[in-house]
C-alpha atoms as a PDB file:
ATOM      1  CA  UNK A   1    -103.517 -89.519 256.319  1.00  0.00           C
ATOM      2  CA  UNK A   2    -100.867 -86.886 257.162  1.00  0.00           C
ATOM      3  CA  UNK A   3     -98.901 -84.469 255.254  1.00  0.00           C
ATOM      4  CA  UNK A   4     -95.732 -86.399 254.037  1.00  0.00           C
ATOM      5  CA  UNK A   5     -93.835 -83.654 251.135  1.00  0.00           C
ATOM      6  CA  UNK A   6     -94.978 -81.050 249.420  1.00  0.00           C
ATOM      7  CA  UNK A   7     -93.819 -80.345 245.764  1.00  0.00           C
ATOM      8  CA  UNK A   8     -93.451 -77.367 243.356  1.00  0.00           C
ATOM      9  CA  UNK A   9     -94.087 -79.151 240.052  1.00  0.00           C
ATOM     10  CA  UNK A  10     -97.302 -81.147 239.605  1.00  0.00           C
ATOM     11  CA  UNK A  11     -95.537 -84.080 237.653  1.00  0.00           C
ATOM     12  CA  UNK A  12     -93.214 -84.328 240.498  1.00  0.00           C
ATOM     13  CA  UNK A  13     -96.343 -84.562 242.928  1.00  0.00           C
ATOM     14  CA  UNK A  14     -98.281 -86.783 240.635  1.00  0.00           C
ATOM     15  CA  UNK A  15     -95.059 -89.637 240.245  1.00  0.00           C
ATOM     16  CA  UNK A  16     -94.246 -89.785 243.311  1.00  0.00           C
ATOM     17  CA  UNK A  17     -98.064 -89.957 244.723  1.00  0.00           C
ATOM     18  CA  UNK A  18     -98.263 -92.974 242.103  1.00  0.00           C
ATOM     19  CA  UNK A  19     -95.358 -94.420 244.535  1.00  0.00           C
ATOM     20  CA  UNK A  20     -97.252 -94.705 247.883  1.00  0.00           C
ATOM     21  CA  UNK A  21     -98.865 -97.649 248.945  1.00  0.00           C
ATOM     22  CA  UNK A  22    -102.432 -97.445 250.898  1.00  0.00           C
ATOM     23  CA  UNK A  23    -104.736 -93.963 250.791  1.00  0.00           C
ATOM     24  CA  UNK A  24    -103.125 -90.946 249.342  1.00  0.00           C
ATOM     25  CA  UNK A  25    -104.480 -87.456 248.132  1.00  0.00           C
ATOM     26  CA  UNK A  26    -102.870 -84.711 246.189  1.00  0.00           C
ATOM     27  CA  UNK A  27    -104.202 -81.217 247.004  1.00  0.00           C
ATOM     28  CA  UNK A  28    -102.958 -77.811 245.524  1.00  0.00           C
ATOM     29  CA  UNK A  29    -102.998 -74.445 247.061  1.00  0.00           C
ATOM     30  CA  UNK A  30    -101.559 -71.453 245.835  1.00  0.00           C
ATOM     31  CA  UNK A  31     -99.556 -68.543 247.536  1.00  0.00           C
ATOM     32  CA  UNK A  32     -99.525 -65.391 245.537  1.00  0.00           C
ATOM     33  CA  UNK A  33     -98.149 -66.773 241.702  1.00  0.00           C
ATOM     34  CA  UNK A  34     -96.973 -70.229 242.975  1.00  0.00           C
ATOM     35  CA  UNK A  35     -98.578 -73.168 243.136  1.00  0.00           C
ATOM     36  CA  UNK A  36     -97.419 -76.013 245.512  1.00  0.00           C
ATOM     37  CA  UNK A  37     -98.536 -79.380 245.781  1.00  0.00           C
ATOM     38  CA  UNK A  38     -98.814 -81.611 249.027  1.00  0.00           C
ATOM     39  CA  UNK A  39     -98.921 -85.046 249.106  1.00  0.00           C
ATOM     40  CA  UNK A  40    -100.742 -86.305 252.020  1.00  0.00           C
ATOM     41  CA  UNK A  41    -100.286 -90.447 252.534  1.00  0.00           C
ATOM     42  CA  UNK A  42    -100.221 -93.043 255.334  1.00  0.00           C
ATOM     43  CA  UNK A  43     -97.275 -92.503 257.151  1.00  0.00           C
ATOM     44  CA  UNK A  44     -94.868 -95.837 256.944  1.00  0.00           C
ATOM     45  CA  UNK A  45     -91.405 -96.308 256.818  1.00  0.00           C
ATOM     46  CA  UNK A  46     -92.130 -98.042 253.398  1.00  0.00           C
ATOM     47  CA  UNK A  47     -93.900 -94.928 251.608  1.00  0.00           C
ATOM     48  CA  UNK A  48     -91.279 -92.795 253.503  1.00  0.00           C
ATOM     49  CA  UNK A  49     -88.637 -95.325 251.559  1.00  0.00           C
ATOM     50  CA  UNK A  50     -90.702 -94.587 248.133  1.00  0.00           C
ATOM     51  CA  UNK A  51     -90.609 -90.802 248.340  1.00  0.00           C
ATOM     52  CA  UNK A  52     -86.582 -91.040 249.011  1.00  0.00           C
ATOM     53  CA  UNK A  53     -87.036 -89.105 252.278  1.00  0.00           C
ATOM     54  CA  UNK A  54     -85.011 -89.177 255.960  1.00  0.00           C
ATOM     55  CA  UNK A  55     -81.821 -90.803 254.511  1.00  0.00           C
ATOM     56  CA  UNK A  56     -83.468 -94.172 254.405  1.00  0.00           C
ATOM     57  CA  UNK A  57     -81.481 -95.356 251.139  1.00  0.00           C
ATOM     58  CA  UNK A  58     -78.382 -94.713 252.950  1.00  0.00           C
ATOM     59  CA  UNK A  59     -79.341 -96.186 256.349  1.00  0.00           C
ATOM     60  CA  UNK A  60     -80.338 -99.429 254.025  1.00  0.00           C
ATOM     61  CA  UNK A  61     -77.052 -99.437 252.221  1.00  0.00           C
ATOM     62  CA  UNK A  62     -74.763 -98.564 255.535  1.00  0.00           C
ATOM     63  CA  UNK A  63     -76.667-101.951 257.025  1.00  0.00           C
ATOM     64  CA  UNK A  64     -75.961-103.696 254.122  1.00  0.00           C
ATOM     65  CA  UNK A  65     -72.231-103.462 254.646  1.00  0.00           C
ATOM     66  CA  UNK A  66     -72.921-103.595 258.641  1.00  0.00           C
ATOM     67  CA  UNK A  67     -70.152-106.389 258.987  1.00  0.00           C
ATOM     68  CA  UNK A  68     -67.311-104.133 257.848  1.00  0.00           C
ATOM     69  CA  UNK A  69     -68.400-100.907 259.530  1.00  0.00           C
ATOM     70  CA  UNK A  70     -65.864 -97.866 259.855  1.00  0.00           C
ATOM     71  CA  UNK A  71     -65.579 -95.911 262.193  1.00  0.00           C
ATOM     72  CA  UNK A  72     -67.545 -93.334 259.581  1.00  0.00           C
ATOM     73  CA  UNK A  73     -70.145 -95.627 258.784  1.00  0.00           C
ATOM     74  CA  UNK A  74     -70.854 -95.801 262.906  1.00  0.00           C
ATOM     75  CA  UNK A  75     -71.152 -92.191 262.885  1.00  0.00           C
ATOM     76  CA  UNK A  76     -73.422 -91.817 260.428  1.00  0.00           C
ATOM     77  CA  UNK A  77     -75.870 -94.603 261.472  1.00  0.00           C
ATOM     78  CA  UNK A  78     -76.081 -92.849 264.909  1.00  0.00           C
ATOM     79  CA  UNK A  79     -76.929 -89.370 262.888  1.00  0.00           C
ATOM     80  CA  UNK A  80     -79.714 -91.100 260.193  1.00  0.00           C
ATOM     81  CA  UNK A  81     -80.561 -93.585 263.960  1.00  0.00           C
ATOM     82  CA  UNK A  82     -81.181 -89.739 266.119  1.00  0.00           C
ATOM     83  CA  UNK A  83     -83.171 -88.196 263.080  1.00  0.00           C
ATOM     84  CA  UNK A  84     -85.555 -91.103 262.580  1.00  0.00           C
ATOM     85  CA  UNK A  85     -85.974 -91.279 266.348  1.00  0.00           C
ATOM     86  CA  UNK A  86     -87.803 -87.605 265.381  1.00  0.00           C
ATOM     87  CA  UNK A  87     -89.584 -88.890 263.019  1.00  0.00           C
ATOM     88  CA  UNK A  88     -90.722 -91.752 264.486  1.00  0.00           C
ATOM     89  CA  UNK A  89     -92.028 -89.766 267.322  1.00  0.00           C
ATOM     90  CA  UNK A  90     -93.497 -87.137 265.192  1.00  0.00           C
ATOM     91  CA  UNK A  91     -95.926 -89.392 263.186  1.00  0.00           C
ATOM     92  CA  UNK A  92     -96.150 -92.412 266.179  1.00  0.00           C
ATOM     93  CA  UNK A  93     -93.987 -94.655 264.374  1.00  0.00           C
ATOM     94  CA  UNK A  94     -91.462 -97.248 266.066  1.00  0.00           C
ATOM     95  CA  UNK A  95     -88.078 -98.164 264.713  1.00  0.00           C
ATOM     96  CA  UNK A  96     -87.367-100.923 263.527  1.00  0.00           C
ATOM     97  CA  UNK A  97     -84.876-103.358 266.199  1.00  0.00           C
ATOM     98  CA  UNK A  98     -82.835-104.327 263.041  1.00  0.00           C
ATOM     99  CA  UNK A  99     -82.443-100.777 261.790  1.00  0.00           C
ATOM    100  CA  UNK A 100     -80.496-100.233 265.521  1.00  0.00           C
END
């Protein structure tokens, strides 16, 4: 399990740890008067998907439409394509072939 968000509000934390699929764990620390919340999970594209992170909404909807691409809709594949490359490589994760 690795760290995948941390959260300020507990309900927050608590919905969207009900979201993940496989082994999760909620742990709280607190710094001075605040109290965070991170949710640790397996790290998949899927649970990334669930927790609305890394633009992965868009990416699905700009490959929805892949057909009728603008010139926009290139550019912004190739910016949500270079930041997932990151995170990919950050938690050993490959890319997809049909998210390319």
């Amino acid at each position: 399990m690795k760290l995948l968000k941390t959260y300020e509000d507990r309900d927050d934390a608590e919905e969207a740890a009900a979201t993940l699929s496989g082994p999760k764990r909620l742990a709280s620390e607190r710094d001075s008067t605040q109290v965070i919340y991170n949710l640790f999970g397996t790290p998949t594209w899927g649970n990334f998907h669930r927790l609305g992170l890394y633009n992965l909404n868009e990416l699905r909807m700009i490959l929805g439409r892949r057909l009728g691409w603008t010139i926009q809709d290139q550019q912004r594949h190739a910016e949500i394509i270079a930041a997932l490359t990151v995170v990919a490589k950050n938690f050993e994760l490959s890319l997809p072939s049909h998210w390319l």
